[in-house]
ModelCIF file with pLDDT and N, C-alpha, C, O atoms, coordinates in Angstrom:
data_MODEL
#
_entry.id   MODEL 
#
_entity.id                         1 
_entity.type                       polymer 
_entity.pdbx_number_of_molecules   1 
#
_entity_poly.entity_id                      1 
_entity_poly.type                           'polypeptide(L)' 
_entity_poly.nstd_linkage                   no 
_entity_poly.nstd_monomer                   no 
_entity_poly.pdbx_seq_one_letter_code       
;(UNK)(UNK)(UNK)(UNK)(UNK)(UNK)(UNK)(UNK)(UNK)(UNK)(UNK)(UNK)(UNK)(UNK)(UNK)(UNK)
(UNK)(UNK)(UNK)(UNK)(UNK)(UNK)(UNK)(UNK)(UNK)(UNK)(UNK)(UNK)(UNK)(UNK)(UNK)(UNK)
(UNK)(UNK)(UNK)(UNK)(UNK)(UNK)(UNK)(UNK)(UNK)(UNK)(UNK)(UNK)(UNK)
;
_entity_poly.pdbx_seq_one_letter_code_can   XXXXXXXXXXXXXXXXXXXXXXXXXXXXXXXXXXXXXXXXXXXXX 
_entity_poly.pdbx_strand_id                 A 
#
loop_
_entity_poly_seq.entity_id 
_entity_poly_seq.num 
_entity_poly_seq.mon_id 
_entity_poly_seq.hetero 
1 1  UNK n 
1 2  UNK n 
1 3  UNK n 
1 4  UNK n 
1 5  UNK n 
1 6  UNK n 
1 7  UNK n 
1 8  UNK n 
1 9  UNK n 
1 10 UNK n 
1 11 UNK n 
1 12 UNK n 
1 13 UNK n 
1 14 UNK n 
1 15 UNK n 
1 16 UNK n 
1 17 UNK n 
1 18 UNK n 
1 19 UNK n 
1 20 UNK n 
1 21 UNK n 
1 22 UNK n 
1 23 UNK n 
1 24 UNK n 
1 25 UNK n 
1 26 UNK n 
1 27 UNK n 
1 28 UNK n 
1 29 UNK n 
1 30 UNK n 
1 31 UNK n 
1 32 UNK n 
1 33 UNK n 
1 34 UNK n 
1 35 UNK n 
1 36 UNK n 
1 37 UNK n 
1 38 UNK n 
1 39 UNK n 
1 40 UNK n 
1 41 UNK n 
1 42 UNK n 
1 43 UNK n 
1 44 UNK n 
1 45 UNK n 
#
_struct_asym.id          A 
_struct_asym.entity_id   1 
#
loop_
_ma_qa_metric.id 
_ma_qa_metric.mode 
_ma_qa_metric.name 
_ma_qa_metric.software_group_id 
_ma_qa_metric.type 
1 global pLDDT . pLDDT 
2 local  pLDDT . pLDDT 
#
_ma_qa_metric_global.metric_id      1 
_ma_qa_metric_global.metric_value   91.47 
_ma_qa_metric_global.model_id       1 
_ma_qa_metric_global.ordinal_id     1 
#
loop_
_ma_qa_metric_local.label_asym_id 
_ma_qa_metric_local.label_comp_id 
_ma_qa_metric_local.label_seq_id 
_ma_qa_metric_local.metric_id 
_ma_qa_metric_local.metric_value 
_ma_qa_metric_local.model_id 
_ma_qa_metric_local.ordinal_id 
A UNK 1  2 95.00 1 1  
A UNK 2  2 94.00 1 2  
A UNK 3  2 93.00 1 3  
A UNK 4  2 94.00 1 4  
A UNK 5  2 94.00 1 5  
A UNK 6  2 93.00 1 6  
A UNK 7  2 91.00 1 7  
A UNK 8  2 83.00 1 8  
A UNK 9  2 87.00 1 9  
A UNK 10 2 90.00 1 10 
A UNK 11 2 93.00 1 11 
A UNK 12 2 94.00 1 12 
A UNK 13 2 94.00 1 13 
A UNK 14 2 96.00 1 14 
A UNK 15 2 95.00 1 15 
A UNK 16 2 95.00 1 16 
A UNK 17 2 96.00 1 17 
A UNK 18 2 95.00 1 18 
A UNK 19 2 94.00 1 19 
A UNK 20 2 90.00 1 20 
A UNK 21 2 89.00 1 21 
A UNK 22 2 92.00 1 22 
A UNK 23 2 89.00 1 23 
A UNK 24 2 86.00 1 24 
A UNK 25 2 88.00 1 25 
A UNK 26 2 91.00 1 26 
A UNK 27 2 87.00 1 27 
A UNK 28 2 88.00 1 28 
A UNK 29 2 84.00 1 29 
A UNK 30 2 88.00 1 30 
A UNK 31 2 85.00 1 31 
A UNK 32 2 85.00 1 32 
A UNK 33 2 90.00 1 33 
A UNK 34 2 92.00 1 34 
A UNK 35 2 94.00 1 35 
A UNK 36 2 89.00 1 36 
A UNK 37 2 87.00 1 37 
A UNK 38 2 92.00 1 38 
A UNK 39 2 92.00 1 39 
A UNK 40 2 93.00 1 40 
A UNK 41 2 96.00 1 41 
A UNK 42 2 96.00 1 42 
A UNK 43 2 96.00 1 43 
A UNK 44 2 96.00 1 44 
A UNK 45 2 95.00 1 45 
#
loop_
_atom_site.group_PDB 
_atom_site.id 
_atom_site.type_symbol 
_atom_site.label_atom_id 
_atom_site.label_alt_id 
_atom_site.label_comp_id 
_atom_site.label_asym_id 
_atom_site.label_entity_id 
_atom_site.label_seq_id 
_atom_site.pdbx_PDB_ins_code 
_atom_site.Cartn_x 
_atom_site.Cartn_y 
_atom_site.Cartn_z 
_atom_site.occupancy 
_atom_site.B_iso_or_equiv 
_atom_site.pdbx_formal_charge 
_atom_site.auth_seq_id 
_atom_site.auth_comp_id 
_atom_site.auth_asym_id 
_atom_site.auth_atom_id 
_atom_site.pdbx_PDB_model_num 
ATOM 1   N N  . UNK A 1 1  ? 74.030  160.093 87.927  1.00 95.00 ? 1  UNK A N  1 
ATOM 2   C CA . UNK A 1 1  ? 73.862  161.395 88.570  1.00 95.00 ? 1  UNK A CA 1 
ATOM 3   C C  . UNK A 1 1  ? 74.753  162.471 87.958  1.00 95.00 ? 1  UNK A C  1 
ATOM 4   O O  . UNK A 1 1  ? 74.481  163.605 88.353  1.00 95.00 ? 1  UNK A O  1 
ATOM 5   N N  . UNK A 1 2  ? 75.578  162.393 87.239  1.00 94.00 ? 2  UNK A N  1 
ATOM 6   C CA . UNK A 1 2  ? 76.866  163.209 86.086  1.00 94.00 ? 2  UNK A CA 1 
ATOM 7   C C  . UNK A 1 2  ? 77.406  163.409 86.995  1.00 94.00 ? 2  UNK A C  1 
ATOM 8   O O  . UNK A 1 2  ? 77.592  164.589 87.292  1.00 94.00 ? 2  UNK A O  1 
ATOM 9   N N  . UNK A 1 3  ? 77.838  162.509 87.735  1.00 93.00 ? 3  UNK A N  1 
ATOM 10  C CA . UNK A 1 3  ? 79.180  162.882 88.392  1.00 93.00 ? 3  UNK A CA 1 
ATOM 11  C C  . UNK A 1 3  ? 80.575  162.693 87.461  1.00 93.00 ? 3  UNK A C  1 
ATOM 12  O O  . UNK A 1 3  ? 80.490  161.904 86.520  1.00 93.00 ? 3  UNK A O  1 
ATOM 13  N N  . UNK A 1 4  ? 81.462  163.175 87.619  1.00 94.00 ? 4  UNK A N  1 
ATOM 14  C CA . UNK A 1 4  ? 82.748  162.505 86.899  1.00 94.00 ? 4  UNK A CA 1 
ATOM 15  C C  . UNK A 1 4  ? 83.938  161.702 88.143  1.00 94.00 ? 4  UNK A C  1 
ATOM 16  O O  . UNK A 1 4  ? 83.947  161.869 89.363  1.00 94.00 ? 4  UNK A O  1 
ATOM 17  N N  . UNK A 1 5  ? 84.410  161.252 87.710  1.00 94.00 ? 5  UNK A N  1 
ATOM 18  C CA . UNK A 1 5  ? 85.070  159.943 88.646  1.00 94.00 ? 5  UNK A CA 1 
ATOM 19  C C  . UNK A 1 5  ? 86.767  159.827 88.017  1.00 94.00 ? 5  UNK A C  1 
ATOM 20  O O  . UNK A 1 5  ? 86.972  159.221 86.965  1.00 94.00 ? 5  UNK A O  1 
ATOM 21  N N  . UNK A 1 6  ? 87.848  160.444 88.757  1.00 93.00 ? 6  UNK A N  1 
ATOM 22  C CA . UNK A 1 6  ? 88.871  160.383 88.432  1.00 93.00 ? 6  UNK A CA 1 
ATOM 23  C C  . UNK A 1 6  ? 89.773  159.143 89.311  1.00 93.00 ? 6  UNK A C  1 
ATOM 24  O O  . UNK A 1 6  ? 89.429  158.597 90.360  1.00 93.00 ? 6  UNK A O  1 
ATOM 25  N N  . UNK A 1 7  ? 91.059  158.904 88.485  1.00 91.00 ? 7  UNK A N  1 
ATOM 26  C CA . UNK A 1 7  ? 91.758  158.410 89.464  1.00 91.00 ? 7  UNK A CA 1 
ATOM 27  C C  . UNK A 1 7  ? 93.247  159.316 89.106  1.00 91.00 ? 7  UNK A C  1 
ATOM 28  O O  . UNK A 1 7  ? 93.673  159.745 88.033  1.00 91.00 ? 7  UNK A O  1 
ATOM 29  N N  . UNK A 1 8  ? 93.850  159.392 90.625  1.00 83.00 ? 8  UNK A N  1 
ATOM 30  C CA . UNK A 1 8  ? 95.192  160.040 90.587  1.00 83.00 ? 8  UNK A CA 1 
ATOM 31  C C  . UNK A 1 8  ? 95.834  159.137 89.660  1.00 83.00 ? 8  UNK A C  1 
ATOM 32  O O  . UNK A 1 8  ? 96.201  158.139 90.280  1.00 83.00 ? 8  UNK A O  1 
ATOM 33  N N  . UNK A 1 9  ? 96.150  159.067 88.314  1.00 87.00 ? 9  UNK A N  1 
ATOM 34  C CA . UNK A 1 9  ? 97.117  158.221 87.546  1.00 87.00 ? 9  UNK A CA 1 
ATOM 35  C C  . UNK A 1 9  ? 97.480  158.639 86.370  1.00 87.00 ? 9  UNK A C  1 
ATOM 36  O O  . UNK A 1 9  ? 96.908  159.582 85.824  1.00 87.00 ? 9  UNK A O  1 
ATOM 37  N N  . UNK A 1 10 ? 98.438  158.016 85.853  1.00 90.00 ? 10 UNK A N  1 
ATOM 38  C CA . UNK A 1 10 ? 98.224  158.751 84.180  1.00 90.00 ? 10 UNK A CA 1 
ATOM 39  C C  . UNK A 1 10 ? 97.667  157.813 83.440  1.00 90.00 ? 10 UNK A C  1 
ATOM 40  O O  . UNK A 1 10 ? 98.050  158.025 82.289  1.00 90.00 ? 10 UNK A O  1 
ATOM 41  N N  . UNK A 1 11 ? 96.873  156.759 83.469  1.00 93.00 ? 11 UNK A N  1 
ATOM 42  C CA . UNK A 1 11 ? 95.982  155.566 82.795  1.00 93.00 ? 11 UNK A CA 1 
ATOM 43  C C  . UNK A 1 11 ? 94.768  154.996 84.069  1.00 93.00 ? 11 UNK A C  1 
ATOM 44  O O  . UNK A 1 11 ? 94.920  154.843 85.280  1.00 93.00 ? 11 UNK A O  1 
ATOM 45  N N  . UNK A 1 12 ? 93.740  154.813 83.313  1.00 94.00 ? 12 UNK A N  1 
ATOM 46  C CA . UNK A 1 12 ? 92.874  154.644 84.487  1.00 94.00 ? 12 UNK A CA 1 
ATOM 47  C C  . UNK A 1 12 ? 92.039  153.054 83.644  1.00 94.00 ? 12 UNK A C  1 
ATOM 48  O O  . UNK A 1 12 ? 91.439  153.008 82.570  1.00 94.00 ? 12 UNK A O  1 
ATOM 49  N N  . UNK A 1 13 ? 92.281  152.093 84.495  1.00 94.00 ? 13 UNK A N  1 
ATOM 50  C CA . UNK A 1 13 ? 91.757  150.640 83.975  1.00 94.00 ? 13 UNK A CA 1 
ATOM 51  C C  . UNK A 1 13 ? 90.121  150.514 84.246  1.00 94.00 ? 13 UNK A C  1 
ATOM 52  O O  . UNK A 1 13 ? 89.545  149.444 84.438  1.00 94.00 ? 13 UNK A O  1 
ATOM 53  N N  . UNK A 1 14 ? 89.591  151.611 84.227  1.00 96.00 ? 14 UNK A N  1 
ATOM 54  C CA . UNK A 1 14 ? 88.148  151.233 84.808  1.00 96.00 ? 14 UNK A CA 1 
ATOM 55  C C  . UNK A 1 14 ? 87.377  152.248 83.168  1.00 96.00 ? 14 UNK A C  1 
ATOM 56  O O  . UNK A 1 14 ? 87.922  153.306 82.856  1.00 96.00 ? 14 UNK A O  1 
ATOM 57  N N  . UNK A 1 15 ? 86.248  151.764 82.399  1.00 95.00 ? 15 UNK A N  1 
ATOM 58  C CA . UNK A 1 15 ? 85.726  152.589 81.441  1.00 95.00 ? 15 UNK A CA 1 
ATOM 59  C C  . UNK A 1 15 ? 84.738  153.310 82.438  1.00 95.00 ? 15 UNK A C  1 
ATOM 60  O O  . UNK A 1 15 ? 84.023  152.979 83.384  1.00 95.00 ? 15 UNK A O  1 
ATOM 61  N N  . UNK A 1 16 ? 85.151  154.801 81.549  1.00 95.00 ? 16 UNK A N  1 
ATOM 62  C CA . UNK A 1 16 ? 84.129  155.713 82.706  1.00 95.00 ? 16 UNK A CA 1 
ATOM 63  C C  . UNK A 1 16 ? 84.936  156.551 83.250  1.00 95.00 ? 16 UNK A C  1 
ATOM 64  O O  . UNK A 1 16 ? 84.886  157.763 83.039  1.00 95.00 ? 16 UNK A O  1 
ATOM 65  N N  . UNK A 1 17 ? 85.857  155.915 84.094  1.00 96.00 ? 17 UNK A N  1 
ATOM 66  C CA . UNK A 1 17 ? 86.654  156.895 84.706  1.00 96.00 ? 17 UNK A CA 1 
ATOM 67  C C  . UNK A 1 17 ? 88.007  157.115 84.401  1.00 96.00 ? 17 UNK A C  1 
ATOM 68  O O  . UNK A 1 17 ? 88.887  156.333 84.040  1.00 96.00 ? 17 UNK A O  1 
ATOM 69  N N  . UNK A 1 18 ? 88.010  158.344 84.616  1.00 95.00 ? 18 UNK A N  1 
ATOM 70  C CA . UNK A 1 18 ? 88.961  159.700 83.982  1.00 95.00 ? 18 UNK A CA 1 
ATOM 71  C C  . UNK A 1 18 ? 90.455  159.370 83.965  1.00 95.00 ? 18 UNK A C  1 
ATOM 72  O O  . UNK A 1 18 ? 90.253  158.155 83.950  1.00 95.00 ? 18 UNK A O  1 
ATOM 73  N N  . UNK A 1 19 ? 91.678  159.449 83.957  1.00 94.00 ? 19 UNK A N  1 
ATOM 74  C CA . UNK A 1 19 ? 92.905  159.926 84.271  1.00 94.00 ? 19 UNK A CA 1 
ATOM 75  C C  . UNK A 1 19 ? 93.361  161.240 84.642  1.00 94.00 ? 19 UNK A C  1 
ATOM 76  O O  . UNK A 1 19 ? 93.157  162.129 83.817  1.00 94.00 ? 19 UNK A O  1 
ATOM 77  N N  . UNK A 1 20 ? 94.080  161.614 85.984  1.00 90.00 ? 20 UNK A N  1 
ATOM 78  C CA . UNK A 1 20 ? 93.648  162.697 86.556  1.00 90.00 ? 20 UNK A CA 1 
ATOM 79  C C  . UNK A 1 20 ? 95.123  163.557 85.676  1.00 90.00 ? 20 UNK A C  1 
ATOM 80  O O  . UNK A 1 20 ? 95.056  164.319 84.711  1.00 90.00 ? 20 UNK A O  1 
ATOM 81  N N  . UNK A 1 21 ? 96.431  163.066 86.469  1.00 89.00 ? 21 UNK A N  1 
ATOM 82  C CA . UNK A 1 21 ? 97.200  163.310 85.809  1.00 89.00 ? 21 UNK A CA 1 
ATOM 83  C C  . UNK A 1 21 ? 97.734  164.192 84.585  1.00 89.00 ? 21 UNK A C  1 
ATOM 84  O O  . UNK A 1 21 ? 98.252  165.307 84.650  1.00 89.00 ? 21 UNK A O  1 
ATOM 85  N N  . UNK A 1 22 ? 97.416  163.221 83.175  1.00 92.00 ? 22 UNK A N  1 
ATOM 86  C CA . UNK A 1 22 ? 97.595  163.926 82.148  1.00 92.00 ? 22 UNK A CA 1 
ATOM 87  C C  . UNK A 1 22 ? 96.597  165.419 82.285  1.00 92.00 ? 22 UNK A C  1 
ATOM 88  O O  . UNK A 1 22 ? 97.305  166.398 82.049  1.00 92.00 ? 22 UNK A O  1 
ATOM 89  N N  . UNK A 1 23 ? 95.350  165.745 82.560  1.00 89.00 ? 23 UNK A N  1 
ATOM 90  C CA . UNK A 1 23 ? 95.016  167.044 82.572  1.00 89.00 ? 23 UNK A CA 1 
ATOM 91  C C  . UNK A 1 23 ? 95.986  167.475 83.641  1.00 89.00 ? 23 UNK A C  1 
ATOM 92  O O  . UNK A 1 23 ? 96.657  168.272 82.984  1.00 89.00 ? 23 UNK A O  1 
ATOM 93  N N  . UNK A 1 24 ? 96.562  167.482 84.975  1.00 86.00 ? 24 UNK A N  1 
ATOM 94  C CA . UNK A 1 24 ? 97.116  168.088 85.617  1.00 86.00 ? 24 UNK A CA 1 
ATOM 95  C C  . UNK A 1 24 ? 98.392  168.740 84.604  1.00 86.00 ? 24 UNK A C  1 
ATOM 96  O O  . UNK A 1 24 ? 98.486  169.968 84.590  1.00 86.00 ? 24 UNK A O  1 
ATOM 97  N N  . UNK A 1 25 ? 99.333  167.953 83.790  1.00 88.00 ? 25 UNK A N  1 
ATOM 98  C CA . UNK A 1 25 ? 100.349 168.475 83.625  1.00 88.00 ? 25 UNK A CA 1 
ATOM 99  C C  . UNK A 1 25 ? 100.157 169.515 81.961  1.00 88.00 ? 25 UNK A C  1 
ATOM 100 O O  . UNK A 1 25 ? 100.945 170.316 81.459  1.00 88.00 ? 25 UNK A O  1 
ATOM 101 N N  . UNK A 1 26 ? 98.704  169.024 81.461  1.00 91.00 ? 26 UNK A N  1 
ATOM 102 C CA . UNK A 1 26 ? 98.694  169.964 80.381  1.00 91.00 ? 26 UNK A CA 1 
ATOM 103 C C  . UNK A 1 26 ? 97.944  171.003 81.173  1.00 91.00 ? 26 UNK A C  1 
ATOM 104 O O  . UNK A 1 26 ? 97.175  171.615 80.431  1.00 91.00 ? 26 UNK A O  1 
ATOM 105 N N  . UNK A 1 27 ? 97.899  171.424 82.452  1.00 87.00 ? 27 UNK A N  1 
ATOM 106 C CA . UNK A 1 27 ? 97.070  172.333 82.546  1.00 87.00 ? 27 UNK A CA 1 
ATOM 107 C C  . UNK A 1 27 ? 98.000  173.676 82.536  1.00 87.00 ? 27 UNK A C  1 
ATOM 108 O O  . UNK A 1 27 ? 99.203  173.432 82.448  1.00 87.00 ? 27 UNK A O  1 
ATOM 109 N N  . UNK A 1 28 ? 97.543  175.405 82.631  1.00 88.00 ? 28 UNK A N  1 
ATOM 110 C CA . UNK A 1 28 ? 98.666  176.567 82.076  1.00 88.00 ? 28 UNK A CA 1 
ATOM 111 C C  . UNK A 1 28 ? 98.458  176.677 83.550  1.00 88.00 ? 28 UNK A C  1 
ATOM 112 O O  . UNK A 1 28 ? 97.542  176.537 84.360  1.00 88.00 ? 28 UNK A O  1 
ATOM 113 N N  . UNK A 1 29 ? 100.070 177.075 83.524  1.00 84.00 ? 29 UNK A N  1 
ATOM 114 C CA . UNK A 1 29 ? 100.156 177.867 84.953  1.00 84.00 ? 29 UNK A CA 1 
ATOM 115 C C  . UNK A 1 29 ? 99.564  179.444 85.202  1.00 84.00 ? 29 UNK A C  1 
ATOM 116 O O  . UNK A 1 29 ? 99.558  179.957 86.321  1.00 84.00 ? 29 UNK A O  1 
ATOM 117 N N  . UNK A 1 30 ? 99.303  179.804 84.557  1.00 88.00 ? 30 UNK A N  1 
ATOM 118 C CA . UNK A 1 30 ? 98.270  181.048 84.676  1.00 88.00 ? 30 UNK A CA 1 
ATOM 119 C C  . UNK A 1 30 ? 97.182  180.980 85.778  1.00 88.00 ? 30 UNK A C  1 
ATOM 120 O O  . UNK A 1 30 ? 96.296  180.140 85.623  1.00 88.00 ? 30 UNK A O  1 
ATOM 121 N N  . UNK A 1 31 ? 97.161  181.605 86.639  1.00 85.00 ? 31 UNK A N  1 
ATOM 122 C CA . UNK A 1 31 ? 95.390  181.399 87.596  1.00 85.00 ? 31 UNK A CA 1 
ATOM 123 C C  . UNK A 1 31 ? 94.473  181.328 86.773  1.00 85.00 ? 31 UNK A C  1 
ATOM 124 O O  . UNK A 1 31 ? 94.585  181.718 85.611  1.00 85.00 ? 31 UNK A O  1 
ATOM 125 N N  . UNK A 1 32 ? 93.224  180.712 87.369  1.00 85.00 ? 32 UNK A N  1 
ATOM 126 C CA . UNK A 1 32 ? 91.910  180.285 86.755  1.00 85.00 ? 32 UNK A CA 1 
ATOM 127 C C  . UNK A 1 32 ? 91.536  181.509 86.933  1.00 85.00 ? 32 UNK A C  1 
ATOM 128 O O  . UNK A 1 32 ? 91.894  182.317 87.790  1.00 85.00 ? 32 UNK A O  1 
ATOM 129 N N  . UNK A 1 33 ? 90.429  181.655 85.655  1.00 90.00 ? 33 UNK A N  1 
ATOM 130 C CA . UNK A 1 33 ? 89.577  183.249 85.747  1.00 90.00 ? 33 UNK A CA 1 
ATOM 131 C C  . UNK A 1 33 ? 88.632  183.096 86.983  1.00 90.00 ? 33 UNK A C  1 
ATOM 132 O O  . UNK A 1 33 ? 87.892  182.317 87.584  1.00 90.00 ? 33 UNK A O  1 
ATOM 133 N N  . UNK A 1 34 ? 89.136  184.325 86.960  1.00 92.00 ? 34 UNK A N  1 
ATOM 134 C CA . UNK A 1 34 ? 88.205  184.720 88.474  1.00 92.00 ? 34 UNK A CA 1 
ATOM 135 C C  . UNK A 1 34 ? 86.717  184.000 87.939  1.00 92.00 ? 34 UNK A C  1 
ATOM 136 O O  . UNK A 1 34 ? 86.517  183.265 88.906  1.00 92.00 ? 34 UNK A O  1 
ATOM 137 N N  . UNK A 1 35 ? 85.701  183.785 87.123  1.00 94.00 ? 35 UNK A N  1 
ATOM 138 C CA . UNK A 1 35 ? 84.250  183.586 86.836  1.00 94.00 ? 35 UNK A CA 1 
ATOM 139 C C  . UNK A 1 35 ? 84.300  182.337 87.360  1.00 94.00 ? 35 UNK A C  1 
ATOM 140 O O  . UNK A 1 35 ? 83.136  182.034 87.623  1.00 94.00 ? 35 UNK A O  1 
ATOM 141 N N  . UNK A 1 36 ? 85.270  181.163 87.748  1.00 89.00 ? 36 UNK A N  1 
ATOM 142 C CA . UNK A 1 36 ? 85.439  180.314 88.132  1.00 89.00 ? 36 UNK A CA 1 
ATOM 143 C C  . UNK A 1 36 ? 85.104  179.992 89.685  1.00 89.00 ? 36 UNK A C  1 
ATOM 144 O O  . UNK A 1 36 ? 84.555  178.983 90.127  1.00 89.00 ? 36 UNK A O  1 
ATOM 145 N N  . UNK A 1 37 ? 85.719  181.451 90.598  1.00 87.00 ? 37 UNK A N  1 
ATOM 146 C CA . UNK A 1 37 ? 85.157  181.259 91.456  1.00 87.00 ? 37 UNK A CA 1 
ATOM 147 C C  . UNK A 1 37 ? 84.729  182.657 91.970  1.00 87.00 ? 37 UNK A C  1 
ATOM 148 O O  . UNK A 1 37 ? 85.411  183.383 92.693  1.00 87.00 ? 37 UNK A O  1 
ATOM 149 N N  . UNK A 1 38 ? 83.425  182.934 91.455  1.00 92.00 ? 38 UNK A N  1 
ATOM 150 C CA . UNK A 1 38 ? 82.792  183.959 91.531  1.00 92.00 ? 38 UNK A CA 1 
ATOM 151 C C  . UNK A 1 38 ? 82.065  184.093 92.818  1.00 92.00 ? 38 UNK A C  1 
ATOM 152 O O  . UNK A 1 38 ? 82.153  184.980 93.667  1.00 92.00 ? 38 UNK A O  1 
ATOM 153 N N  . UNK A 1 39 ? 81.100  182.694 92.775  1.00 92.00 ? 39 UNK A N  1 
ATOM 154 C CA . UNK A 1 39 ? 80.476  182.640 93.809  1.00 92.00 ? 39 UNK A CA 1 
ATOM 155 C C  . UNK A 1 39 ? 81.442  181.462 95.151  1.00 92.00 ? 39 UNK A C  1 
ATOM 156 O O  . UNK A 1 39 ? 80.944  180.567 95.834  1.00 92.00 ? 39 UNK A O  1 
ATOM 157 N N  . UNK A 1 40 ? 82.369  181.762 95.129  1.00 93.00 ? 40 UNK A N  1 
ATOM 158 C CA . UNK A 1 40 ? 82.806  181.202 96.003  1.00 93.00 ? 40 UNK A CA 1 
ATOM 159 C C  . UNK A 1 40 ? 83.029  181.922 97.659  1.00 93.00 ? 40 UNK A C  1 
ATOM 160 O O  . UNK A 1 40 ? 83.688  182.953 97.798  1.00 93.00 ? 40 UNK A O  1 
ATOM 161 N N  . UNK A 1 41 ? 82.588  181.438 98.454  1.00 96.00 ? 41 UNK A N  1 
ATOM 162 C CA . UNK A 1 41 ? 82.636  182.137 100.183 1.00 96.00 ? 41 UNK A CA 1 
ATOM 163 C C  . UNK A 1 41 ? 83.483  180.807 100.788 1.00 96.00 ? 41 UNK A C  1 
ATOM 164 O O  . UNK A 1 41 ? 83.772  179.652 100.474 1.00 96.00 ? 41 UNK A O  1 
ATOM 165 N N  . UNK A 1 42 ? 83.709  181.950 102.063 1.00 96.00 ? 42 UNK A N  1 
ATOM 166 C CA . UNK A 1 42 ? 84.072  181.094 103.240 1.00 96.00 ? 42 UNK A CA 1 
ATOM 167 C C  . UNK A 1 42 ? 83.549  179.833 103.587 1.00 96.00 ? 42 UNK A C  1 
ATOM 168 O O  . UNK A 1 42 ? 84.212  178.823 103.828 1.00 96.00 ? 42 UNK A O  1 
ATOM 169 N N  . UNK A 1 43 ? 82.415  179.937 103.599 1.00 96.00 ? 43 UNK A N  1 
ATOM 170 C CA . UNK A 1 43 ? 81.097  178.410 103.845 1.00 96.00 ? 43 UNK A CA 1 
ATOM 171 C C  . UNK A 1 43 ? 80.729  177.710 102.555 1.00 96.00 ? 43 UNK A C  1 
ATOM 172 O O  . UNK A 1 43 ? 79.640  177.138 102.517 1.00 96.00 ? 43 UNK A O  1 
ATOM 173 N N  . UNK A 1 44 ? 81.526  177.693 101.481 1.00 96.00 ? 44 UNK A N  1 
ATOM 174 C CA . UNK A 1 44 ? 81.412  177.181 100.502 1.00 96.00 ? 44 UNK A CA 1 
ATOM 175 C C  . UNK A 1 44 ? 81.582  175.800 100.505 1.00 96.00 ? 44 UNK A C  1 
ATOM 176 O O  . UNK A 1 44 ? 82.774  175.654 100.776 1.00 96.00 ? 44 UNK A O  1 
ATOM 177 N N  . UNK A 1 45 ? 81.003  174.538 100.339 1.00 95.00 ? 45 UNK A N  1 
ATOM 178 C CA . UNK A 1 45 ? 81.252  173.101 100.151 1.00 95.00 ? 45 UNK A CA 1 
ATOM 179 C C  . UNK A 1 45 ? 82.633  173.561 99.320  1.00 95.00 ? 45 UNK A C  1 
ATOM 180 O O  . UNK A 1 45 ? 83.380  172.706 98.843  1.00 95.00 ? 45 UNK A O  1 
#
């Protein structure tokens, strides 16, 4: 179904799924561009 499938870790023993971690700490502390959440509302899933 393209879901993607993380686990909170910095190594993940399952093929397929992600390591959440390492993207967390390379991510920039800068805010995400607004186009990110453009369409985002109150009643948003």
């Amino acid at each position: 179904d393209g879901v993607r499938v993380f686990y909170l870790s910095s190594a993940s023993p399952t093929p397929g799924v992600e390591a959440l971690l390492p993207a967390i700490e390379a991510a920039p502390d800068e805010p995400l561009p607004a186009r990110h959440r453009a369409r985002v509302t109150a009643n948003s899933k």
